[in-house]
C-alpha atoms as a PDB file:
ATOM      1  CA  UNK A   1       0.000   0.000   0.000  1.00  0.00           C
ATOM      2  CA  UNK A   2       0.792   3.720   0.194  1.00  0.00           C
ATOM      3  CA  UNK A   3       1.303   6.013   3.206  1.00  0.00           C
ATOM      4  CA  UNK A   4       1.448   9.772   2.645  1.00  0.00           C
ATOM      5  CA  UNK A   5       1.889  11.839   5.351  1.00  0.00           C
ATOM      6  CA  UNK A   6       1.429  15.672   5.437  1.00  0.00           C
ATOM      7  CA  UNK A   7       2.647  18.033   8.062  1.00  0.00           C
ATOM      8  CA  UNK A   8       0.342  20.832   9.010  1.00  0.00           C
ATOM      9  CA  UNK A   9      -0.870  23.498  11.336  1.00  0.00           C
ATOM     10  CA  UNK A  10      -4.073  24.254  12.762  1.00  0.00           C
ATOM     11  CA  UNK A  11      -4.842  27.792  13.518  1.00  0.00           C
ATOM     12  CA  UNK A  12      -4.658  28.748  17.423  1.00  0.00           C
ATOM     13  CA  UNK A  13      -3.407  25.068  17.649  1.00  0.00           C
ATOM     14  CA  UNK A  14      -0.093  23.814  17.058  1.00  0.00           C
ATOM     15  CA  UNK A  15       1.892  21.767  14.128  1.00  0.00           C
ATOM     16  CA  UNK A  16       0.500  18.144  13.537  1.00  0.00           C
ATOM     17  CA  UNK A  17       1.387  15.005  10.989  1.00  0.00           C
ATOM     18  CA  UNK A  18      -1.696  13.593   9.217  1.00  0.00           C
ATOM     19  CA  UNK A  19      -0.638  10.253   7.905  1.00  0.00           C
ATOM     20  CA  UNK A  20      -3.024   8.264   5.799  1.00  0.00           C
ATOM     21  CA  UNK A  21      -2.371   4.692   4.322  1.00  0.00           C
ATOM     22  CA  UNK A  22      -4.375   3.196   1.525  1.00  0.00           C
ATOM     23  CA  UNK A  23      -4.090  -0.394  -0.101  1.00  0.00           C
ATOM     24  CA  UNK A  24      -5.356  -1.023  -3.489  1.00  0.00           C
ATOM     25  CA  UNK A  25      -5.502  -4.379  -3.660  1.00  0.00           C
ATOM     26  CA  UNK A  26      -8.528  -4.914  -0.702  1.00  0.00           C
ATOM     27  CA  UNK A  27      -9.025  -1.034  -0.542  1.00  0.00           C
ATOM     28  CA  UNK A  28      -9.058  -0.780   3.561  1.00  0.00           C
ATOM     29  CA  UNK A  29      -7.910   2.349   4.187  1.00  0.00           C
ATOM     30  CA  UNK A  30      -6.608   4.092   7.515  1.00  0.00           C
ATOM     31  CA  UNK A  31      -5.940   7.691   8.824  1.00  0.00           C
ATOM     32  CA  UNK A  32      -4.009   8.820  11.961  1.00  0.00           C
ATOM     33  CA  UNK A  33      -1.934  11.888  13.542  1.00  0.00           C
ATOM     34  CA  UNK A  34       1.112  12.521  15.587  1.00  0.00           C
ATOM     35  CA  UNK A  35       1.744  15.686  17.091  1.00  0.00           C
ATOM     36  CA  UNK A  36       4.908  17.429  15.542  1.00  0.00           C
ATOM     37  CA  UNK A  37       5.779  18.747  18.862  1.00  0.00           C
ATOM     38  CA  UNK A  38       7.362  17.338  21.784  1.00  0.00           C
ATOM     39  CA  UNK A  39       5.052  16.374  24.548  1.00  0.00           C
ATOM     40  CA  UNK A  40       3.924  19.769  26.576  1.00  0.00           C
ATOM     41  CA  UNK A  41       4.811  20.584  29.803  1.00  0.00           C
ATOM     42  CA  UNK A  42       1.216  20.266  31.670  1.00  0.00           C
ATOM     43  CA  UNK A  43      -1.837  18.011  30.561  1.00  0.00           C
ATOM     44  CA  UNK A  44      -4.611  19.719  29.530  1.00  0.00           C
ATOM     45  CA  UNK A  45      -8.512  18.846  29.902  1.00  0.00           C
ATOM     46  CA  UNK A  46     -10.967  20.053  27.683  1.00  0.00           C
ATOM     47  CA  UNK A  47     -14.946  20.239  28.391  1.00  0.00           C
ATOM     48  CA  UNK A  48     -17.334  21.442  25.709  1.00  0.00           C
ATOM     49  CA  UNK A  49     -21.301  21.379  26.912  1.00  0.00           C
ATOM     50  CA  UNK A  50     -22.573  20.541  23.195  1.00  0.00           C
ATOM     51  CA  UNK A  51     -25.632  22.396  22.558  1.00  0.00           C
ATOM     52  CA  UNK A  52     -26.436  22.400  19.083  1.00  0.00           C
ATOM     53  CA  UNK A  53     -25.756  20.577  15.711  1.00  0.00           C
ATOM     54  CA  UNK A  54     -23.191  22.871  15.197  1.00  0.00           C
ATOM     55  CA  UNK A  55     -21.258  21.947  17.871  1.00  0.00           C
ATOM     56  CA  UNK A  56     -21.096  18.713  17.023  1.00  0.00           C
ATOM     57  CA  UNK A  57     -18.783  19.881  13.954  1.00  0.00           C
ATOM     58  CA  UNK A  58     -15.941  21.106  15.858  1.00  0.00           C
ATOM     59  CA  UNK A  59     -12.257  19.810  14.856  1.00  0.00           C
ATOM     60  CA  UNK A  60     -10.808  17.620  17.360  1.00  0.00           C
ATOM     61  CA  UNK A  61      -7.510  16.428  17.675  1.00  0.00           C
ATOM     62  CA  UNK A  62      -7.460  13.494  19.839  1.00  0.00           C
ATOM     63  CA  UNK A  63      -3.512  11.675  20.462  1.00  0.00           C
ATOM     64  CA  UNK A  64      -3.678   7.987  21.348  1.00  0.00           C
ATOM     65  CA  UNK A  65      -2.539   8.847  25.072  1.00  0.00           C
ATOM     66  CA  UNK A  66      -5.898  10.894  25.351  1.00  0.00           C
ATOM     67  CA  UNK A  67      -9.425   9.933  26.866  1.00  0.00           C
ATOM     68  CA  UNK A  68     -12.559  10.453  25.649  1.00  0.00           C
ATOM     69  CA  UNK A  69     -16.107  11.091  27.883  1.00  0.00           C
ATOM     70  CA  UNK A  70     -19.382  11.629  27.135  1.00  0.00           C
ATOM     71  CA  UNK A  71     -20.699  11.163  31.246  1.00  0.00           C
ATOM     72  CA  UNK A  72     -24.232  11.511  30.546  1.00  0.00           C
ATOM     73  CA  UNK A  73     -24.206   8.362  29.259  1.00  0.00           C
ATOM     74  CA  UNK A  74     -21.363   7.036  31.247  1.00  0.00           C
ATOM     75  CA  UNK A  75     -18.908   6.502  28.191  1.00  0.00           C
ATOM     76  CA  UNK A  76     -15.837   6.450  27.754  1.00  0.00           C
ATOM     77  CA  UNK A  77     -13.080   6.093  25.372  1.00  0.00           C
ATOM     78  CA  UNK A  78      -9.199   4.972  27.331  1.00  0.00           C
ATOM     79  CA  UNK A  79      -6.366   5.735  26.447  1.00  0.00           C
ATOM     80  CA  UNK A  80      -4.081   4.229  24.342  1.00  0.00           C
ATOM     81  CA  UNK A  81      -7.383   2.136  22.859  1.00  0.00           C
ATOM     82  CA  UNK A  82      -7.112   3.741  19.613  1.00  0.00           C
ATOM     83  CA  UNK A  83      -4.799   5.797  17.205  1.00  0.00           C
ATOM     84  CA  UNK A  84      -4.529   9.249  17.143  1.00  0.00           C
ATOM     85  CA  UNK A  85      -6.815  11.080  14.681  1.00  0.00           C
ATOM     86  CA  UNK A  86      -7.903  14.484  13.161  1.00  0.00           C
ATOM     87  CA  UNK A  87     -11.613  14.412  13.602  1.00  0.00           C
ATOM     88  CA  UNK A  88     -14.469  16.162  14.720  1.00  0.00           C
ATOM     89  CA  UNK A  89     -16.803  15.238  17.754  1.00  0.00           C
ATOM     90  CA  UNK A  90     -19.188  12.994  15.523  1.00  0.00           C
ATOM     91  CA  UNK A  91     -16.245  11.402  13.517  1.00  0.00           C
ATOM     92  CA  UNK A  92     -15.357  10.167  17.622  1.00  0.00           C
ATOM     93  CA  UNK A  93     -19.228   9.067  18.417  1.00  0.00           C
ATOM     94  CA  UNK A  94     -19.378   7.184  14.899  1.00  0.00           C
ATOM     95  CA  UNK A  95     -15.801   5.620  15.546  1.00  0.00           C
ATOM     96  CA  UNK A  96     -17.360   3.846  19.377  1.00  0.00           C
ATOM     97  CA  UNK A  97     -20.604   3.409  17.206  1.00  0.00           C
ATOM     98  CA  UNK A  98     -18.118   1.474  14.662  1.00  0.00           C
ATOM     99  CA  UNK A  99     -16.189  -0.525  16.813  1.00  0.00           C
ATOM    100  CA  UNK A 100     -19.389  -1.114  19.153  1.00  0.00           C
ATOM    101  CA  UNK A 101     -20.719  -2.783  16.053  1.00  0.00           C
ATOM    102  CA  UNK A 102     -17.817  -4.572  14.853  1.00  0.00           C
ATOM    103  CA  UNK A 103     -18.377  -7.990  16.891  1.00  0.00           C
ATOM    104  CA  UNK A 104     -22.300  -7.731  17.643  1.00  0.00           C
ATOM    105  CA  UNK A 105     -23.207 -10.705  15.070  1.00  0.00           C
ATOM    106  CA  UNK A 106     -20.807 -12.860  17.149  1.00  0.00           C
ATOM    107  CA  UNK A 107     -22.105 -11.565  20.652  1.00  0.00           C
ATOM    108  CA  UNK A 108     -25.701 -11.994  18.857  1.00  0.00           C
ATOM    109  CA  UNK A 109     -25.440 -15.537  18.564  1.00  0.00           C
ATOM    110  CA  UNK A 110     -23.513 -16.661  22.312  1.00  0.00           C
ATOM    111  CA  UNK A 111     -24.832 -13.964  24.023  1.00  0.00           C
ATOM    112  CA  UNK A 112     -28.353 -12.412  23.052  1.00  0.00           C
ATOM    113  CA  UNK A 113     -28.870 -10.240  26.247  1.00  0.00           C
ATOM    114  CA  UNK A 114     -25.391  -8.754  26.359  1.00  0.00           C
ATOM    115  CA  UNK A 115     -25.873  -7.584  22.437  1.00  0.00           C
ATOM    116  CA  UNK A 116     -29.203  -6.224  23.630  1.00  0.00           C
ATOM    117  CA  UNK A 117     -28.147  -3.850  25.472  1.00  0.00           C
ATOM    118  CA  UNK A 118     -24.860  -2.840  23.270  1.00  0.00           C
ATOM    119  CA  UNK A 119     -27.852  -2.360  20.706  1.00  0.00           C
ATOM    120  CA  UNK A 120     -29.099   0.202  22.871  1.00  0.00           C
ATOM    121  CA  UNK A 121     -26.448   1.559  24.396  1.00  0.00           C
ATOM    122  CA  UNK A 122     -25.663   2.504  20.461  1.00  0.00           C
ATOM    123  CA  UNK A 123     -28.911   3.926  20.135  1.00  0.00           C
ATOM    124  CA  UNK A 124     -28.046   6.271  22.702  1.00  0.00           C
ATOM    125  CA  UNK A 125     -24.879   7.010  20.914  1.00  0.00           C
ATOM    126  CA  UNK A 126     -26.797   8.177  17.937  1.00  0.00           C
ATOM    127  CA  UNK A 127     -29.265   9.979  19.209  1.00  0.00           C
ATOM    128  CA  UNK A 128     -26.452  12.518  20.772  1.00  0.00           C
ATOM    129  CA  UNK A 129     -25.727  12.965  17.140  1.00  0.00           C
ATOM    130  CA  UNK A 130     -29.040  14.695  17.500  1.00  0.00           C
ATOM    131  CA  UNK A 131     -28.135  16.875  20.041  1.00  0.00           C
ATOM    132  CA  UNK A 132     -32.401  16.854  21.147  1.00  0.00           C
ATOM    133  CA  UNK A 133     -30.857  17.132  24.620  1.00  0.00           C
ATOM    134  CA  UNK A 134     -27.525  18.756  25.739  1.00  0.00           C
ATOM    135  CA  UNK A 135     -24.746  16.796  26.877  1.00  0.00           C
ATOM    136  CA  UNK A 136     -20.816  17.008  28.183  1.00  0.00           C
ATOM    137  CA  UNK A 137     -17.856  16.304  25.863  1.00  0.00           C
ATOM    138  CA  UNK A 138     -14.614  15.644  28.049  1.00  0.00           C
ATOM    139  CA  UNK A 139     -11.546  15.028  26.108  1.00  0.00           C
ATOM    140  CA  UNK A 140      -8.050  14.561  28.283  1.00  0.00           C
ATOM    141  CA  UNK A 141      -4.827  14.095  27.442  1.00  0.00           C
ATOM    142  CA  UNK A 142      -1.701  14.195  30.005  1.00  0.00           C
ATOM    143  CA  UNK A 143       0.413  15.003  27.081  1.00  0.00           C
ATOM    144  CA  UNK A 144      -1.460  18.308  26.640  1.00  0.00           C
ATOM    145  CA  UNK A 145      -1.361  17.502  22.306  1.00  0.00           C
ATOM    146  CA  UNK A 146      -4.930  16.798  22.167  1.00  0.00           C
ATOM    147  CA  UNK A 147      -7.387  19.888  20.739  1.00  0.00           C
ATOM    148  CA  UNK A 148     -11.006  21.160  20.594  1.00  0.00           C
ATOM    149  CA  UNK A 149     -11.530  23.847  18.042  1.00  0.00           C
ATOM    150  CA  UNK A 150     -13.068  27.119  19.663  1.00  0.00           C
ATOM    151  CA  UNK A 151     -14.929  28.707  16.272  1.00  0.00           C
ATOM    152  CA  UNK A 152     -14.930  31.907  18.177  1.00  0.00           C
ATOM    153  CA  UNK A 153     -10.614  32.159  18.403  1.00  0.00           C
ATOM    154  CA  UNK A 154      -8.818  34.587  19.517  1.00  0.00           C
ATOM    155  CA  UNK A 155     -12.427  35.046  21.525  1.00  0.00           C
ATOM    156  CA  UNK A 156     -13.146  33.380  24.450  1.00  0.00           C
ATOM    157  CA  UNK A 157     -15.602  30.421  24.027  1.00  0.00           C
ATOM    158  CA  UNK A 158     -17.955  30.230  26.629  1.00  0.00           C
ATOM    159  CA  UNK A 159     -19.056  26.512  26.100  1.00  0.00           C
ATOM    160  CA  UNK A 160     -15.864  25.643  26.247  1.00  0.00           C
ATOM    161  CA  UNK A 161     -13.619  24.876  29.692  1.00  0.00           C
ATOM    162  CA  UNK A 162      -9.794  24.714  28.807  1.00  0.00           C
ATOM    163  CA  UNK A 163      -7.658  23.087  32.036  1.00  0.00           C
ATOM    164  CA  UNK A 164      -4.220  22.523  32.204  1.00  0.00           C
ATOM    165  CA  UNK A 165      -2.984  20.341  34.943  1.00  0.00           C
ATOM    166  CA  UNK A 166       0.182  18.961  35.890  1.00  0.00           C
ATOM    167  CA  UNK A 167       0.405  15.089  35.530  1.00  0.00           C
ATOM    168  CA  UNK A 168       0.413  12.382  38.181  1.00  0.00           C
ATOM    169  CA  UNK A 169       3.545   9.824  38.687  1.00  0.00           C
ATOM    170  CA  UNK A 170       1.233   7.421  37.240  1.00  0.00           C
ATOM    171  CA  UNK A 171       0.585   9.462  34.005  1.00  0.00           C
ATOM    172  CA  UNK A 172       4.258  10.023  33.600  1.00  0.00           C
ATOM    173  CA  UNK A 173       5.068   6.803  33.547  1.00  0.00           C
ATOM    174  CA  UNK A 174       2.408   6.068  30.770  1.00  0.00           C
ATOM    175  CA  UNK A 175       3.739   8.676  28.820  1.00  0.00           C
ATOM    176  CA  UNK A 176       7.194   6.709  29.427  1.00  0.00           C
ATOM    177  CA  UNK A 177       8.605  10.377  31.098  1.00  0.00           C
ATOM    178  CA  UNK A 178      11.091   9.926  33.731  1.00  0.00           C
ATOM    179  CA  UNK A 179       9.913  11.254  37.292  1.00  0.00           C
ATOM    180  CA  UNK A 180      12.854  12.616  39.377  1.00  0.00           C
ATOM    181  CA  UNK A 181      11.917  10.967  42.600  1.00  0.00           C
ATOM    182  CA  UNK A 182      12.696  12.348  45.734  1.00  0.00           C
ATOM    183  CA  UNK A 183      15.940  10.211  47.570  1.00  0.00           C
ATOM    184  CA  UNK A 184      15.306   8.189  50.209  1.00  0.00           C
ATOM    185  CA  UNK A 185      16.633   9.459  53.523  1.00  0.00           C
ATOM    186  CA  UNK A 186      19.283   6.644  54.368  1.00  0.00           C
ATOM    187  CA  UNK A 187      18.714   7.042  57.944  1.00  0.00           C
ATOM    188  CA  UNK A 188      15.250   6.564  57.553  1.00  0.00           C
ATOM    189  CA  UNK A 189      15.757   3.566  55.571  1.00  0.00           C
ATOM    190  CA  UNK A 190      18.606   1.924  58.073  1.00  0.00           C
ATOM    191  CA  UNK A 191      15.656   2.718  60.732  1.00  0.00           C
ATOM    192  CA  UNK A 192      13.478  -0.105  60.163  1.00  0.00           C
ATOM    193  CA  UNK A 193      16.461  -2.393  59.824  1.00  0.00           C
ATOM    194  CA  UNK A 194      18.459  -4.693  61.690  1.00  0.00           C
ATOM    195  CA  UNK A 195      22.097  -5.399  60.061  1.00  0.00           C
ATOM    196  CA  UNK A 196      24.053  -8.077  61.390  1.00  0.00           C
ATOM    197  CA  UNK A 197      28.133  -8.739  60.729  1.00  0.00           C
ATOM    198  CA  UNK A 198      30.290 -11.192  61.548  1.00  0.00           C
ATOM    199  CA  UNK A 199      32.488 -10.423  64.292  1.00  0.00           C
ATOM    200  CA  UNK A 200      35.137 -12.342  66.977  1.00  0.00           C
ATOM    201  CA  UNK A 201      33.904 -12.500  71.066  1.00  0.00           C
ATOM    202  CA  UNK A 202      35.665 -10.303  72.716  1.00  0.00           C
ATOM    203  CA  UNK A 203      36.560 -12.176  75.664  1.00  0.00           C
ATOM    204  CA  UNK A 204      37.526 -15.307  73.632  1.00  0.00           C
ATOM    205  CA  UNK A 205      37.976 -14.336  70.248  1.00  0.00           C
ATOM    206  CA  UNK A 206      35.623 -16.775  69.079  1.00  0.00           C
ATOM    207  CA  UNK A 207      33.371 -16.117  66.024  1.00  0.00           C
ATOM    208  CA  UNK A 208      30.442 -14.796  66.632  1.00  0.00           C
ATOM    209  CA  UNK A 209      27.829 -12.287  64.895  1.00  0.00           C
ATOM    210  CA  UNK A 210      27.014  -8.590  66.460  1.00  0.00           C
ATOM    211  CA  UNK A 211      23.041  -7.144  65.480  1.00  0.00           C
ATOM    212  CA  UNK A 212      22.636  -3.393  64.964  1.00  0.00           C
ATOM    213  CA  UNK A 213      19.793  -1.376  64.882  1.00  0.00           C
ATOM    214  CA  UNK A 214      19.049   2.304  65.034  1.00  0.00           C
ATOM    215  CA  UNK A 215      16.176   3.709  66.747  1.00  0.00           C
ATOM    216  CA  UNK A 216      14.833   6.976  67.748  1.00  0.00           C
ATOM    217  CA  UNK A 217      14.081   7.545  71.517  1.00  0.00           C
END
């Protein structure tokens, strides 16, 4: 197949790589983007109350290391579940709707009452594409790459909540970034310890073994 990739920016955003791979022989086809830049200094956290059609246009840049919500309907998309992609807020519904989809006929046939309700659980997911009712878009990323177009830029956008945060150990170490830990106190650590070395009996010069410990009165 063929890969092209195509570095671009996206106003009030930052640069990104759109790569797209196509195969003409079975013509499956697959889309994805990396962020250009190096991996930010603070996570950020964006929620959008979607209110209208409109809003369900917005560009989205979601990286693999970001999480998607919806918790109306108690959804959720990990992290690190799919690829990174240049979308907009229904490309992300339609993608769970996809892969929602993608083994019902199996779950049909072993498990009737568990494909039940992933029918309508999807149901739900479509009729947000609706937007008859108002609900909560949450996407986070720790590596602060991700994006949620404000139409409105420079101006402030008041549906829109921008946090940035700084990341957990734990997120760190997902991103694989190395967390200068604090040193352990080596008193505190010979504190809960008893050492023990070999030594001869005063007395009789014998072998025999001395114990050590260090406490606090």
């Amino acid at each position: 197949g063929v890969t092209r990739l195509l570095l671009t920016r996206i106003p009030f955003f930052k640069e990104i790589i759109v790569s797209s791979f196509s195969c003409p022989s079975c013509s499956w086809s697959n889309t994805e983007i990396q962020a250009a830049g190096r991996i930010q200094e603070q996570g950020v956290r964006y929620t959008l109350a979607v209110t209208s059609r409109q809003d369900m246009n917005r560009e989205v840049v979601k990286t693999d290391c970001a999480s998607a919500r919806i918790p109306e309907l108690d959804f959720e998309v990990p992290a690190f579940s799919q690829k990174g992609v240049l979308t907009t807020i229904e490309g992300i519904i339609d993608r769970a709707v996809a892969g929602l989809e993608q083994d019902q006929p199996a779950r049909r046939a072993t498990d009737p009452e568990v494909a039940r309700k992933i029918d309508e659980f999807i149901g739900k997911l479509r009729q947000l594409k609706e937007v008859n009712t108002p609900f909560t878009f949450i996407l986070d990323d720790p590596s602060g790459n991700s994006f949620v177009e404000n139409p409105q830029a420079p101006q402030r956008d008041e549906a829109l909540l921008v946090t940035h945060y700084r990341r957990s150990p734990q997120q760190c170490a997902l991103l694989g970034l190395q967390v200068d830990a604090k040193p352990p106190d080596a008193a505190e650590d010979l504190r809960d310890e008893v050492l023990q070395f070999n030594t001869n009996c005063p007395e009789c010069n014998a072998p025999a073994s001395t114990n050590m410990k260090l406490v606090r009165i």
